[in-house]
C-alpha atoms as a PDB file:
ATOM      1  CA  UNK A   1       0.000   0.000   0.000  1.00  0.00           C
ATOM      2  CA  UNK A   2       1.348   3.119  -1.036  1.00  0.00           C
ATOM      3  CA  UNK A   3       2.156   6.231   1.528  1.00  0.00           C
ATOM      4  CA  UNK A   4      -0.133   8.768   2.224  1.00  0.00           C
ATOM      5  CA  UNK A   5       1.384  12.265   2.685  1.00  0.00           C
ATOM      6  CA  UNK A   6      -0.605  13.754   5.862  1.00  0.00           C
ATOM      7  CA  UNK A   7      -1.024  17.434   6.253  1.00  0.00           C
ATOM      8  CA  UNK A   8      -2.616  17.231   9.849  1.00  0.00           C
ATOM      9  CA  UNK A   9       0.268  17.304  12.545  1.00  0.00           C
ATOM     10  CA  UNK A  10      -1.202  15.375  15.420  1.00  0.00           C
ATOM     11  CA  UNK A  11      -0.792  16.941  18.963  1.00  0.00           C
ATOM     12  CA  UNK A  12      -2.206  14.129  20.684  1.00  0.00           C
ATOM     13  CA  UNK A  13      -1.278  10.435  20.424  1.00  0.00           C
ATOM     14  CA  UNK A  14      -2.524   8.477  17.506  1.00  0.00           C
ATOM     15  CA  UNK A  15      -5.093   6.510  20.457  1.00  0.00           C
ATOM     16  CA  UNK A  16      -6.622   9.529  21.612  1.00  0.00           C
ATOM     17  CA  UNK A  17      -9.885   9.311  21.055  1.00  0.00           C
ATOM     18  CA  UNK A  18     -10.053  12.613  19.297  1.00  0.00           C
ATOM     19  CA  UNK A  19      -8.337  11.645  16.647  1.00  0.00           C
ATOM     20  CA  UNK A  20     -10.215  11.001  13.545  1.00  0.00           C
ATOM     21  CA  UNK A  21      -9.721   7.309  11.616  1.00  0.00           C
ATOM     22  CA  UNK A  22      -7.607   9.034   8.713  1.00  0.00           C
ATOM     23  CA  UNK A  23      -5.678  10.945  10.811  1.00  0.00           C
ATOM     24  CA  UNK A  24      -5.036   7.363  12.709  1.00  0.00           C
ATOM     25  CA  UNK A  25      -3.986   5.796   9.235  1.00  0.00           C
ATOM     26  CA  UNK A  26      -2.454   8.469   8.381  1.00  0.00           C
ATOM     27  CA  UNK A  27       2.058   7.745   8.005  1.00  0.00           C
ATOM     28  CA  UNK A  28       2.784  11.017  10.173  1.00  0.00           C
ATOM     29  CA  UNK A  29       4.763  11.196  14.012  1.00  0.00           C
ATOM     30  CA  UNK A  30       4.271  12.624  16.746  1.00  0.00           C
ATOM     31  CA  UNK A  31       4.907  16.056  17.526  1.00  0.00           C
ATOM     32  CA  UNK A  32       5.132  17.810  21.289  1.00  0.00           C
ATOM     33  CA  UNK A  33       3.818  21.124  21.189  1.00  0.00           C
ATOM     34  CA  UNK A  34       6.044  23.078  22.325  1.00  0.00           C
ATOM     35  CA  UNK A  35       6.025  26.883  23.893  1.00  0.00           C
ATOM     36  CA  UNK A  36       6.738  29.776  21.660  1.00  0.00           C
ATOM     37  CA  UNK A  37      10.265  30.320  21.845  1.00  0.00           C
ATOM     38  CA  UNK A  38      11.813  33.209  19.628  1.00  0.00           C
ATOM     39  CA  UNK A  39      15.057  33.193  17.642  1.00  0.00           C
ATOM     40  CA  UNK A  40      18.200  33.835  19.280  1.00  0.00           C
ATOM     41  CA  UNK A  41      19.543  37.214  18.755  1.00  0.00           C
ATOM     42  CA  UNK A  42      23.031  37.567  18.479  1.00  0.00           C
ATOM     43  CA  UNK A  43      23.338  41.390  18.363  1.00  0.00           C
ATOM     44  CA  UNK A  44      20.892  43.797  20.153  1.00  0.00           C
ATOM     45  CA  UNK A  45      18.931  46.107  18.215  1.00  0.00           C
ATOM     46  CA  UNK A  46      15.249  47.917  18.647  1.00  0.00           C
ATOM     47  CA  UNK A  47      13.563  45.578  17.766  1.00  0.00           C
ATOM     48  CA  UNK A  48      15.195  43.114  19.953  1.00  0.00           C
ATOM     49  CA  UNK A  49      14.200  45.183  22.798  1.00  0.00           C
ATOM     50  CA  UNK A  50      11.082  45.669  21.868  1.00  0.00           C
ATOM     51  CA  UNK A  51      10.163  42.044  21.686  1.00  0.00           C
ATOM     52  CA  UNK A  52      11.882  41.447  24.630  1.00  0.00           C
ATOM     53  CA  UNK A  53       9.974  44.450  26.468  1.00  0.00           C
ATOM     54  CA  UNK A  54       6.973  43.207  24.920  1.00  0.00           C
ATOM     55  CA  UNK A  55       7.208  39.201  25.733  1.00  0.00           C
ATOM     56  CA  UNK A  56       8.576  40.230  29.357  1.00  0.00           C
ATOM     57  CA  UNK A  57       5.527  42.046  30.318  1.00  0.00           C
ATOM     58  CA  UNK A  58       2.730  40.343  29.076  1.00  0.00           C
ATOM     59  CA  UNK A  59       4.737  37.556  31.738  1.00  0.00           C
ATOM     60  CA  UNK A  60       5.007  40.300  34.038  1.00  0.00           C
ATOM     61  CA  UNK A  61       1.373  41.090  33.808  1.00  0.00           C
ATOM     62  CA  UNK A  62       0.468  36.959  34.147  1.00  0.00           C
ATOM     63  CA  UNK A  63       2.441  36.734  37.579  1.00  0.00           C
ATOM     64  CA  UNK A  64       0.587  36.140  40.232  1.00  0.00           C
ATOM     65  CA  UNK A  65       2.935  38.139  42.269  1.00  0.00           C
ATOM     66  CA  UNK A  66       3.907  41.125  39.857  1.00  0.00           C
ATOM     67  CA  UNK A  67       0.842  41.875  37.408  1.00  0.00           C
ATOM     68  CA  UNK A  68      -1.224  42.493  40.260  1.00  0.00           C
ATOM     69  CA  UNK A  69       0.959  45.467  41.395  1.00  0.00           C
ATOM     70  CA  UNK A  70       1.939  46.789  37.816  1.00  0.00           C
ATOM     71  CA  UNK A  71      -1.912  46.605  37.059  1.00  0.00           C
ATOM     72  CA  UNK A  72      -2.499  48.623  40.164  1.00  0.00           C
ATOM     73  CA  UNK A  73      -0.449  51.540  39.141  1.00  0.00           C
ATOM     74  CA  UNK A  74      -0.731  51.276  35.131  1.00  0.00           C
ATOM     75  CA  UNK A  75      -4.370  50.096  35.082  1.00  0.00           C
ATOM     76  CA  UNK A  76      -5.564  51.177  31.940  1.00  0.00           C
ATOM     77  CA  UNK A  77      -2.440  52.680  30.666  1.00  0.00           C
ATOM     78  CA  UNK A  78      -0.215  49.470  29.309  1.00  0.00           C
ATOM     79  CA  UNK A  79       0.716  50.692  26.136  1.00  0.00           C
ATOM     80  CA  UNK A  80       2.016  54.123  26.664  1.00  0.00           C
ATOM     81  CA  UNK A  81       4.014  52.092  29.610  1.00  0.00           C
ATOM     82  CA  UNK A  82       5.527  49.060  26.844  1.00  0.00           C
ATOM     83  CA  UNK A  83       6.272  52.369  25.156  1.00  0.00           C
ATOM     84  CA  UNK A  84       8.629  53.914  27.909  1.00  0.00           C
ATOM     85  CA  UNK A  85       9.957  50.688  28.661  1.00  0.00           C
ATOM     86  CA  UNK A  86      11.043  50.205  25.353  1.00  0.00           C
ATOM     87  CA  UNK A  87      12.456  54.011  25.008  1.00  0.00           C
ATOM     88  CA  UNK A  88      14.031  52.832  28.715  1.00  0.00           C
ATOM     89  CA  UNK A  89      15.879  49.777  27.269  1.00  0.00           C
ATOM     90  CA  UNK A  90      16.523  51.188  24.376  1.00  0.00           C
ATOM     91  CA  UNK A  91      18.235  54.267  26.358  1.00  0.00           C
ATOM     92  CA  UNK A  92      20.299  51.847  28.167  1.00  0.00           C
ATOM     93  CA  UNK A  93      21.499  49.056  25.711  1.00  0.00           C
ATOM     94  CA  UNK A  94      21.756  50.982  22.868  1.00  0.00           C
ATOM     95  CA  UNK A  95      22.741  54.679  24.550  1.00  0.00           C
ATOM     96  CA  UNK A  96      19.751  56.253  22.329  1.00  0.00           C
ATOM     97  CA  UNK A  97      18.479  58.613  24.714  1.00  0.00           C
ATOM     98  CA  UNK A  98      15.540  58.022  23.933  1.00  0.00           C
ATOM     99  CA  UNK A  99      14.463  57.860  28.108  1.00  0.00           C
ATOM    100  CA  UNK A 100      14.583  61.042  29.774  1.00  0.00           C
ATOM    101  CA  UNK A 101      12.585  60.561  32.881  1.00  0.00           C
ATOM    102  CA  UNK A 102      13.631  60.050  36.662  1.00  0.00           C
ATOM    103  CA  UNK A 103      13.270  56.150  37.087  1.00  0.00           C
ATOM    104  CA  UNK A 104      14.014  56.488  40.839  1.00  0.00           C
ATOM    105  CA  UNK A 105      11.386  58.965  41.307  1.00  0.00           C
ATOM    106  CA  UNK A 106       8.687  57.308  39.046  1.00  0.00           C
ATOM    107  CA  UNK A 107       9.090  53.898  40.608  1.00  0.00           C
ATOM    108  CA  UNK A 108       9.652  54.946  44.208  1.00  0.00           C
ATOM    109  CA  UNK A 109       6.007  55.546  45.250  1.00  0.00           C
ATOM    110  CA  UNK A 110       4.830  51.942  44.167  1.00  0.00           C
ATOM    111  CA  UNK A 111       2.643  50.537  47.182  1.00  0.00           C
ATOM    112  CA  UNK A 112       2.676  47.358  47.918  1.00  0.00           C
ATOM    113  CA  UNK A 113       6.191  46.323  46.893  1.00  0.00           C
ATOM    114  CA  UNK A 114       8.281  43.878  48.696  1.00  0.00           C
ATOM    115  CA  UNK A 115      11.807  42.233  48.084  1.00  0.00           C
ATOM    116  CA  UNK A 116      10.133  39.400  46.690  1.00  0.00           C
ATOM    117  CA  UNK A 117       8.420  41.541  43.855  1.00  0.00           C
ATOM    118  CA  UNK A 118      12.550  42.334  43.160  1.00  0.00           C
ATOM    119  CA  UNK A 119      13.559  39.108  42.956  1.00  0.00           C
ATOM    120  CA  UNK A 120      10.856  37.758  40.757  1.00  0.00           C
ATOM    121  CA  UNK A 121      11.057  40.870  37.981  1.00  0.00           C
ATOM    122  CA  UNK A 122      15.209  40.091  37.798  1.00  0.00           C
ATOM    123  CA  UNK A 123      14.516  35.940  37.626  1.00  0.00           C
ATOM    124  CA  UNK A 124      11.912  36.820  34.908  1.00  0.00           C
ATOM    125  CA  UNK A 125      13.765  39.035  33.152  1.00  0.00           C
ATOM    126  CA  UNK A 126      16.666  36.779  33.180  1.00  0.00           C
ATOM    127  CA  UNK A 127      14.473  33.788  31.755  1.00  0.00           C
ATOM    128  CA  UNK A 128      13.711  36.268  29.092  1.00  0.00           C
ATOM    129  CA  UNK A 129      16.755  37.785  27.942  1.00  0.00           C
ATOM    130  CA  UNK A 130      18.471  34.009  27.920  1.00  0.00           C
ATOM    131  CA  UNK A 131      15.342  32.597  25.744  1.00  0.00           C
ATOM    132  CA  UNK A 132      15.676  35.697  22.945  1.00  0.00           C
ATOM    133  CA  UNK A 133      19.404  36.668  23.438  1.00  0.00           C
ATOM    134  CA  UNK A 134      22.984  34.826  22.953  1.00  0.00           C
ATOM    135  CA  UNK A 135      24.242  34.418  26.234  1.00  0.00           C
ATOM    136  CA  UNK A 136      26.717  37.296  26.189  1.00  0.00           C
ATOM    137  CA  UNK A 137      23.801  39.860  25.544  1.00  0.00           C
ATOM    138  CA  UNK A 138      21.728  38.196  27.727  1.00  0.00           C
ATOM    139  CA  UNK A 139      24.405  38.634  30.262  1.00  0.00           C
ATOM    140  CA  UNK A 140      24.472  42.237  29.046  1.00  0.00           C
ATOM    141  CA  UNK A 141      20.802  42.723  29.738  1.00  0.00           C
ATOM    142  CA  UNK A 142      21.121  41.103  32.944  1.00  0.00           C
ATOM    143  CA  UNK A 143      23.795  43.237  34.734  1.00  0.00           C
ATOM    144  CA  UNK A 144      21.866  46.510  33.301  1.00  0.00           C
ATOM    145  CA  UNK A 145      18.526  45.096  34.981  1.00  0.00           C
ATOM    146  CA  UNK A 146      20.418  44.043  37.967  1.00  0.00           C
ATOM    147  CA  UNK A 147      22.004  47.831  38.058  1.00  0.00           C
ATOM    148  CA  UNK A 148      17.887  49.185  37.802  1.00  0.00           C
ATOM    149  CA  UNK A 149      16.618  46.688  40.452  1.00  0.00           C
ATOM    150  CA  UNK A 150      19.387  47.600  42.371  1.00  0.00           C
ATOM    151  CA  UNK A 151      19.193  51.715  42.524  1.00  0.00           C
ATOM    152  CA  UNK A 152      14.909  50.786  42.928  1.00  0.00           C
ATOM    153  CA  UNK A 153      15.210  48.348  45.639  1.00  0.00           C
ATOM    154  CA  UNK A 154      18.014  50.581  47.720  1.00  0.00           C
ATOM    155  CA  UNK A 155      15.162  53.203  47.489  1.00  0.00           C
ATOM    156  CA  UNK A 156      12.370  51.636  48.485  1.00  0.00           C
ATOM    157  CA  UNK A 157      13.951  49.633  51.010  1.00  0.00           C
ATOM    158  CA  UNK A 158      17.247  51.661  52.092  1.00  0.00           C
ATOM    159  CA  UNK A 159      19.614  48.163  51.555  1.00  0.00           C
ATOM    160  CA  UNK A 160      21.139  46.316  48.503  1.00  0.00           C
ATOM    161  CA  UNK A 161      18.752  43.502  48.155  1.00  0.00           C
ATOM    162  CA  UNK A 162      20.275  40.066  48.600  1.00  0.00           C
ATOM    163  CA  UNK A 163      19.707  38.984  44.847  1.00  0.00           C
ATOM    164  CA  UNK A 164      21.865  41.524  44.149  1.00  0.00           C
ATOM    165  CA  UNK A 165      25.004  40.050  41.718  1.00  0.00           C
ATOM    166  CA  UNK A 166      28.116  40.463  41.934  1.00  0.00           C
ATOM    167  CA  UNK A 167      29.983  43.167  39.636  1.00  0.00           C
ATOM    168  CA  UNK A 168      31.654  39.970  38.137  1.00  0.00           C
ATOM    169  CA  UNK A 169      29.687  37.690  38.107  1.00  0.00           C
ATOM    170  CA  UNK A 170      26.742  35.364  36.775  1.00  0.00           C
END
């Protein structure tokens, strides 16, 4: 019997009863879905940063621990922030200037904000920056968020937070 070329990639095993009896005869493997992962960037550019801004807080915003205190002080204002925080990243990875607002000041009268929230924006962000970025501009990205966390969390809390990294280090 000759081959049958199959245009239907199964998700599910061939015995799940959701599959259909051609798709069951059908020659074809099967495939893990798998989560979106972009292409590694090797250089840093806009629109690296913007995808990263962008993928890194729509995460931000489905943390149970963050997106309830970003969506307490943005509320209905997202996309002038993803804005700013692309003009912010930009500012700082690139040198484009394109930030020209206080980031202590802005950031300091966040209620609600603990060392925990800290720790979980810099593990995200890290997560993010090694999934889109070769690891020496992830590393990059890393030490600059570090530096921001850093300056915030001295503010708000009057200490270097203990996820803090060392100059050299990973």
């Amino acid at each position: 019997m000759p081959e049958r070329a199959c245009s239907v990639r199964p998700t599910r095993p061939p015995d799940h009863p959701d599959f259909t009896t051609a798709q069951r005869c059908a020659p074809t493997r099967w495939i893990h879905p798998r989560p979106f992962s972009p292409p590694v960037r090797h250089t840093l550019d806009l629109a690296g940063i913007t995808d990263l801004v962008h993928g890194f807080y729509a995460d931000v915003r489905a943390d149970v621990l963050l997106g309830p205190v970003f969506d307490a002080a943005l509320q209905d204002r997202w996309e002038p922030h993803l804005a700013r925080m692309v003009d912010f990243w930009s500012t700082v990875a690139l040198g484009s200037r394109r930030y020209r607002r206080n980031v202590l000041a802005r950031h300091g009268a966040l209620e609600g904000v603990t060392p925990a929230h800290f720790a979980a924006w810099v593990g995200l962000w890290q997560q993010h920056t090694e999934r889109r970025f070769a690891p020496e501009v992830a590393h990059s990205l890393q030490q600059a968020a570090h530096g921001v966390a850093r300056a915030l969390f001295r503010k708000c809390f009057g200490h270097l937070p203990a996820f803090d990294m060392p100059a050299g280090g990973h």
